[in-house]
C-alpha atoms as a PDB file:
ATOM      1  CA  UNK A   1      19.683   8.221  38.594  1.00  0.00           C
ATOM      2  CA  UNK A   2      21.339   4.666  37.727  1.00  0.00           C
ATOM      3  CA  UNK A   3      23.661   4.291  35.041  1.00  0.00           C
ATOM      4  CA  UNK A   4      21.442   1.786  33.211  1.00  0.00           C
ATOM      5  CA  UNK A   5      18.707   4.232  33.498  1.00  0.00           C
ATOM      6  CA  UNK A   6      20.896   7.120  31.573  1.00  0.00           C
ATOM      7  CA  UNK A   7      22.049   4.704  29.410  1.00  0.00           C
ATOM      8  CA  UNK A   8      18.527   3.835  27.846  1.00  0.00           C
ATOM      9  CA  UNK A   9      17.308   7.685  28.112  1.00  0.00           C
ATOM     10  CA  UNK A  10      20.266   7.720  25.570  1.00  0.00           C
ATOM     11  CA  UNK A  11      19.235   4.748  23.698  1.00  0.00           C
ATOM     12  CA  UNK A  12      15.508   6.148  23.497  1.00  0.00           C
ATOM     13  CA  UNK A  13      16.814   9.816  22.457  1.00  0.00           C
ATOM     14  CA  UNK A  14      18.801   8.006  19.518  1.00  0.00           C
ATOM     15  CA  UNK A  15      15.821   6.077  17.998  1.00  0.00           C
ATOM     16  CA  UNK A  16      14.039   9.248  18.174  1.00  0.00           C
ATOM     17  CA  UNK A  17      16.364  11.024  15.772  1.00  0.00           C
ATOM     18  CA  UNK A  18      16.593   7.918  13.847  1.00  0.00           C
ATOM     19  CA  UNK A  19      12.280   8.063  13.769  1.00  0.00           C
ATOM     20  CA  UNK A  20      12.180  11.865  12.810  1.00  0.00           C
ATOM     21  CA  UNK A  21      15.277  11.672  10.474  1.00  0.00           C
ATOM     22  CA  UNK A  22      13.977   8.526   8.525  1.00  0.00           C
ATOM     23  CA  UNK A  23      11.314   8.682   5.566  1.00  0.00           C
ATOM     24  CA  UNK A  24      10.708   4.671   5.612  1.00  0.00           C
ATOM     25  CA  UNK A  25      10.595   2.987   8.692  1.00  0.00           C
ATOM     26  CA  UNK A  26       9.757  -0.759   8.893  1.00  0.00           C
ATOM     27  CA  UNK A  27       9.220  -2.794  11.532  1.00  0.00           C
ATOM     28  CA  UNK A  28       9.903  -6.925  11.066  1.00  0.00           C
ATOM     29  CA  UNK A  29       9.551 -10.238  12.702  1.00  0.00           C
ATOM     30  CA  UNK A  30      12.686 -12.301  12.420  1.00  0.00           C
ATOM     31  CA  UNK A  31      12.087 -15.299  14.446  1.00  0.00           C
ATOM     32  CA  UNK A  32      13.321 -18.244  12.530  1.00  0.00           C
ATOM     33  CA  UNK A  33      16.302 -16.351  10.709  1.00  0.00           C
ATOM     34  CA  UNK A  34      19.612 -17.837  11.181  1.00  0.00           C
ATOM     35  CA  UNK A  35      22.608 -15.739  11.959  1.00  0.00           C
ATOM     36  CA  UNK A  36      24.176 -15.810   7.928  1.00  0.00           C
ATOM     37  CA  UNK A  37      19.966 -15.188   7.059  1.00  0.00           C
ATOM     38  CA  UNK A  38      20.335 -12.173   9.068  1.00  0.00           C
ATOM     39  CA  UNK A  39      23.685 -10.885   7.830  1.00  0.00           C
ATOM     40  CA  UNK A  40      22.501 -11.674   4.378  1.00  0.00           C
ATOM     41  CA  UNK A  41      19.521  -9.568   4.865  1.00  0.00           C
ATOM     42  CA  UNK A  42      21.883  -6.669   6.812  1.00  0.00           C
ATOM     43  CA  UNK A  43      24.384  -6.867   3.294  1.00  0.00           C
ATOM     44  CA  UNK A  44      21.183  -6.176   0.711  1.00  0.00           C
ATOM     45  CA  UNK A  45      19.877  -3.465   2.931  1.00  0.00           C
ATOM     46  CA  UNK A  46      23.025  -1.816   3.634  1.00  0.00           C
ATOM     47  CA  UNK A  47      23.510  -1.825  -0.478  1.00  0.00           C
ATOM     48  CA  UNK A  48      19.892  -0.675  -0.559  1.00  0.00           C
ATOM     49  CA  UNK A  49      21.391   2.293   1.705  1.00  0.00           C
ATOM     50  CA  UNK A  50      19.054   1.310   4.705  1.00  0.00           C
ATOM     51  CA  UNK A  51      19.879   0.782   8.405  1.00  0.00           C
ATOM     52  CA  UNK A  52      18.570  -1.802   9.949  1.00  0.00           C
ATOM     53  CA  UNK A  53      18.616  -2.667  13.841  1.00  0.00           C
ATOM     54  CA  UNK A  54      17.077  -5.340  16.485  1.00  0.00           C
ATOM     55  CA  UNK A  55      15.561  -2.927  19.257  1.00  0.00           C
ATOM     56  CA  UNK A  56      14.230  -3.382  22.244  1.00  0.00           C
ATOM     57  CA  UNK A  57       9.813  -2.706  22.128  1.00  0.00           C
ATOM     58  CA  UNK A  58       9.787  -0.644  24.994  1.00  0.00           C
ATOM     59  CA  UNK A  59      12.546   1.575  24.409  1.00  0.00           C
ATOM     60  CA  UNK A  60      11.272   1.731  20.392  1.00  0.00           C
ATOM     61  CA  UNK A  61       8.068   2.780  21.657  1.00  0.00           C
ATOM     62  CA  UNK A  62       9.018   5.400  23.839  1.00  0.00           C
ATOM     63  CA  UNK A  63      10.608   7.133  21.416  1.00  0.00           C
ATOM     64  CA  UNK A  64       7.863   6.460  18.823  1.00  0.00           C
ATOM     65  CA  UNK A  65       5.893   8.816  21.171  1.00  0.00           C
ATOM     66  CA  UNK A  66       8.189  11.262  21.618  1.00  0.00           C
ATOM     67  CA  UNK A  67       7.817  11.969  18.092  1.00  0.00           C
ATOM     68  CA  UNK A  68       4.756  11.717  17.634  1.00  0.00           C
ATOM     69  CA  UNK A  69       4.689   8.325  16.000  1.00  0.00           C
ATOM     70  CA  UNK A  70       2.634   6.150  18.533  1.00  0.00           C
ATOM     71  CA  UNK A  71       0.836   4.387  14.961  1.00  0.00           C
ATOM     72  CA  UNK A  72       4.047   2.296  14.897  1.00  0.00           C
ATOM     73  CA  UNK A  73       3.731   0.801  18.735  1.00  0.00           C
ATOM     74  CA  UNK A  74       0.952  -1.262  16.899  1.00  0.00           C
ATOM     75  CA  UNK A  75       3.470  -2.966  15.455  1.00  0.00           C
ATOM     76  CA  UNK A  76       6.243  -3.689  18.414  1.00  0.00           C
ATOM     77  CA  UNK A  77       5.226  -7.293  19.649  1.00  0.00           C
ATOM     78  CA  UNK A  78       7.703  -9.738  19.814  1.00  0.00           C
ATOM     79  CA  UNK A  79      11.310 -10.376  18.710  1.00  0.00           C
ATOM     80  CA  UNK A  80      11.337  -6.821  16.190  1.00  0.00           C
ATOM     81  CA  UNK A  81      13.917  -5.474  13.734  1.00  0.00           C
ATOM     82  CA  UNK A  82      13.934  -2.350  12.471  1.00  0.00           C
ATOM     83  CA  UNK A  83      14.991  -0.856   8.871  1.00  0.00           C
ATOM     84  CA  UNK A  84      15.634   2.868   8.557  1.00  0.00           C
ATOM     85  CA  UNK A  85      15.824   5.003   5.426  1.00  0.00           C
ATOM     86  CA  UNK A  86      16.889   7.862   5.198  1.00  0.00           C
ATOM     87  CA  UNK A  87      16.825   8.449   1.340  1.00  0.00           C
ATOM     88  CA  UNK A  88      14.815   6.278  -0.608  1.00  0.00           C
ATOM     89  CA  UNK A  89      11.337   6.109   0.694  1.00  0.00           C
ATOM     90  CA  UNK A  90      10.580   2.731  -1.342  1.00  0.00           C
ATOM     91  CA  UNK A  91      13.867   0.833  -0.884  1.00  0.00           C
ATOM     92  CA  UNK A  92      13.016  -1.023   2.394  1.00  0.00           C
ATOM     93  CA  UNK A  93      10.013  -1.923   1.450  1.00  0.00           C
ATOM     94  CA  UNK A  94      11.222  -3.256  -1.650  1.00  0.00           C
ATOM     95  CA  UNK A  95      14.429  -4.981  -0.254  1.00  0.00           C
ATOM     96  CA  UNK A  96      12.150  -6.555   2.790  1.00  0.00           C
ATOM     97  CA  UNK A  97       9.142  -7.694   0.547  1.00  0.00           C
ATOM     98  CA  UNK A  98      11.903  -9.919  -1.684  1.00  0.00           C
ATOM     99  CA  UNK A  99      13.466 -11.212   1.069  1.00  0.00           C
ATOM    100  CA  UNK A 100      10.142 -12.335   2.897  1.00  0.00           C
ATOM    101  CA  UNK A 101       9.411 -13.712  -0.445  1.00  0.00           C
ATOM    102  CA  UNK A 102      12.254 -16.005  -0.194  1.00  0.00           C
ATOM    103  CA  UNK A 103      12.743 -16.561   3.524  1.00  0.00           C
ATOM    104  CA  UNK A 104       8.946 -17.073   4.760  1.00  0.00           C
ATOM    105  CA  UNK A 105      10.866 -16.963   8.802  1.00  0.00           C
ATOM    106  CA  UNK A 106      10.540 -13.156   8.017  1.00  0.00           C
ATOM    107  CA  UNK A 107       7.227 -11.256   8.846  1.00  0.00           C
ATOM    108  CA  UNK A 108       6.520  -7.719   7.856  1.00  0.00           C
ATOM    109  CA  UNK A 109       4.610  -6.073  10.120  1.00  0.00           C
ATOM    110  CA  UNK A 110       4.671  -2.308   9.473  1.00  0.00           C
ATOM    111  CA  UNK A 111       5.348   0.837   9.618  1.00  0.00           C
ATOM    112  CA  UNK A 112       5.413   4.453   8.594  1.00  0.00           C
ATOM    113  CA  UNK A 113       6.407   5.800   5.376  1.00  0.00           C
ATOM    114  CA  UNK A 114       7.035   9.662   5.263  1.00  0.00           C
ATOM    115  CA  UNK A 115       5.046  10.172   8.844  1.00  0.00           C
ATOM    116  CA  UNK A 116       2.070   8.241   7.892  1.00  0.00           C
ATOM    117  CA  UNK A 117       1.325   4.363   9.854  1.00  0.00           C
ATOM    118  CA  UNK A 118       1.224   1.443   6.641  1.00  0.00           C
ATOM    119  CA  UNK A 119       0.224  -1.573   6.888  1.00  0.00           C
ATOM    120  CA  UNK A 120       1.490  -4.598   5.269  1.00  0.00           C
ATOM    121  CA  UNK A 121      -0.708  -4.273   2.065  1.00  0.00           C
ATOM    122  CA  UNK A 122       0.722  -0.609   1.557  1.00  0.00           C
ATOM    123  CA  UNK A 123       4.218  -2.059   2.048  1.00  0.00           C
ATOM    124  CA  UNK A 124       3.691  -4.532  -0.503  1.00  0.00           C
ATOM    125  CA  UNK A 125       1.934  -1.953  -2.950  1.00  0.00           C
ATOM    126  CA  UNK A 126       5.377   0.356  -2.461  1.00  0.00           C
ATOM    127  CA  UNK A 127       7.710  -2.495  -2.686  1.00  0.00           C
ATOM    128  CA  UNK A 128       6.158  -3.397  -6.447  1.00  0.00           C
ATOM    129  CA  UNK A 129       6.552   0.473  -7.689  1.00  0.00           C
ATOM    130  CA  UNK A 130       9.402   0.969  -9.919  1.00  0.00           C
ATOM    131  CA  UNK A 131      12.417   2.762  -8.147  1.00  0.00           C
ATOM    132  CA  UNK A 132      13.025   6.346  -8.393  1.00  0.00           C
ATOM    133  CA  UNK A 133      15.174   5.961 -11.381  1.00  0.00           C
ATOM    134  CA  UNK A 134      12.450   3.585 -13.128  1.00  0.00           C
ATOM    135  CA  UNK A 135       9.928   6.253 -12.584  1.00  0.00           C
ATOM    136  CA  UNK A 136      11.510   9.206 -13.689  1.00  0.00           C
ATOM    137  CA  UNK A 137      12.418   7.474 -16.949  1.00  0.00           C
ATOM    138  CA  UNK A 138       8.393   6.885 -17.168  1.00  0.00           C
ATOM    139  CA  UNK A 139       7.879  10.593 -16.426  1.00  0.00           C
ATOM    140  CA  UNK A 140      10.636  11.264 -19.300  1.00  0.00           C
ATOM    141  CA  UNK A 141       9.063   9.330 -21.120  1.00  0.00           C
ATOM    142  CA  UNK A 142       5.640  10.750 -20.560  1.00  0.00           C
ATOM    143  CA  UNK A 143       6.948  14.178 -21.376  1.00  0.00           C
ATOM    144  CA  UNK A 144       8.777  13.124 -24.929  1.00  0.00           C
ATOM    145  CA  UNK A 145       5.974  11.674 -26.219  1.00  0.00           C
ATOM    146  CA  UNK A 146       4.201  14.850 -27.451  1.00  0.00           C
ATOM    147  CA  UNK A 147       7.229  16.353 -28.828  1.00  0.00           C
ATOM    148  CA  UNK A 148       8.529  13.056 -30.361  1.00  0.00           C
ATOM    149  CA  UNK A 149       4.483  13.106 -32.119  1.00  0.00           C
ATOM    150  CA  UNK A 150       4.858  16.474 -33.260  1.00  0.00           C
ATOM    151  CA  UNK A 151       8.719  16.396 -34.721  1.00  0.00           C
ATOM    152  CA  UNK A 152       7.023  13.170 -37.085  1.00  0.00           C
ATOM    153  CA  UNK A 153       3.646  14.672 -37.564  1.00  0.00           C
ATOM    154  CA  UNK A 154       6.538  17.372 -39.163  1.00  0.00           C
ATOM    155  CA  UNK A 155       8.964  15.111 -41.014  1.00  0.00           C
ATOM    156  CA  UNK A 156       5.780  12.889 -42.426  1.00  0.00           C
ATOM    157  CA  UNK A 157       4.038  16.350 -43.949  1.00  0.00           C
ATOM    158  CA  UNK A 158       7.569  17.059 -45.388  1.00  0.00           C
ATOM    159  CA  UNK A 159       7.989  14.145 -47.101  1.00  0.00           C
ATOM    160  CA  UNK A 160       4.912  14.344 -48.137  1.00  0.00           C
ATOM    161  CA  UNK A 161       5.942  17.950 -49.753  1.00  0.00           C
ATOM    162  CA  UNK A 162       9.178  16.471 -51.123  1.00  0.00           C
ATOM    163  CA  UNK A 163       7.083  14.103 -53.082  1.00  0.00           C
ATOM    164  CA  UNK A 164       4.390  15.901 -54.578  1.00  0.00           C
ATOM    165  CA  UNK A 165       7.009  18.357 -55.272  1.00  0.00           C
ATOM    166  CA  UNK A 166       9.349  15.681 -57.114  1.00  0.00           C
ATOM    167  CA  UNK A 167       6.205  14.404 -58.738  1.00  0.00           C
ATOM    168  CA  UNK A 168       5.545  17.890 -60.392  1.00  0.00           C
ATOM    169  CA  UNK A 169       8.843  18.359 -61.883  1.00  0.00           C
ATOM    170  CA  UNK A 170       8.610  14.552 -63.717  1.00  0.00           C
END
């Protein structure tokens, strides 16, 4: 076999892993972007702790079906860059969705998000959640409230007892 041909069987093999390995993975139009755009958007997704690459369609979508993922050759038309995450399911989303909001050059397309095809609507809806930090203070929160209720519910009835009581002995 050719050299070139080895060297995309490679190429292929590695998006694979990066597919199967990633919980977010979304796919984006950057025509229009200039070259500090792009770098700008590389610098907040790095932060984010997402990878993001320019990859060829064909070679994308060969590996999509390796794995299993053929939802996301929907989505591989045209000039495509592609954001990987490997922790945080809703940082890309979020990261991408603020930058298209400020740069209209970029264009979300789609993806999948823990093995399951989104569209652009569900990418939007995930990019507006709170982060995972946010929500477990909510959940915290949640699961105070009762106790926090009940420790006042306590305090208020023993007041209440201190008084009556202090009112007796006058």
């Amino acid at each position: 076999m050719s050299k070139a041909i080895e060297q995309k069987k490679v190429i292929v093999k590695e998006i694979a892993d990066k597919l199967t390995r990633s919980k977010t993975t979304i796919v984006a139009d950057y025509r229009g972007l200039n070259v500090k755009q792009m770098n700008e958007l590389r610098k907040e997704l790095r932060e984010a702790g997402v990878e993001m690459q320019v990859l060829k369609n064909t070679l994308t979508r060969r590996a999509a079906e390796q794995v299993g993922m053929e939802d996301l050759n929907q989505h591989l038309t045209g000039p495509s860059a592609v954001a990987f995450s490997y922790e945080d399911v809703v940082a890309p989303a979020k990261v991408l969705h603020k930058f298209a909001k400020n740069n209209k050059e970029l264009e979300i397309k789609g993806g999948i998000v823990e093995g399951r095809a989104v569209s652009l609507d569900e990418i939007k809806a995930l990019a507006e959640l709170p982060n995972r930090e946010g929500l477990l203070s909510m959940l915290l929160s949640v699961l105070q409230a009762p106790m926090r209720n009940f420790a006042l519910a306590v305090k208020a009835v023993a007041d209440k007892d201190g008084e009556a009581g202090e009112a007796q002995e006058a």
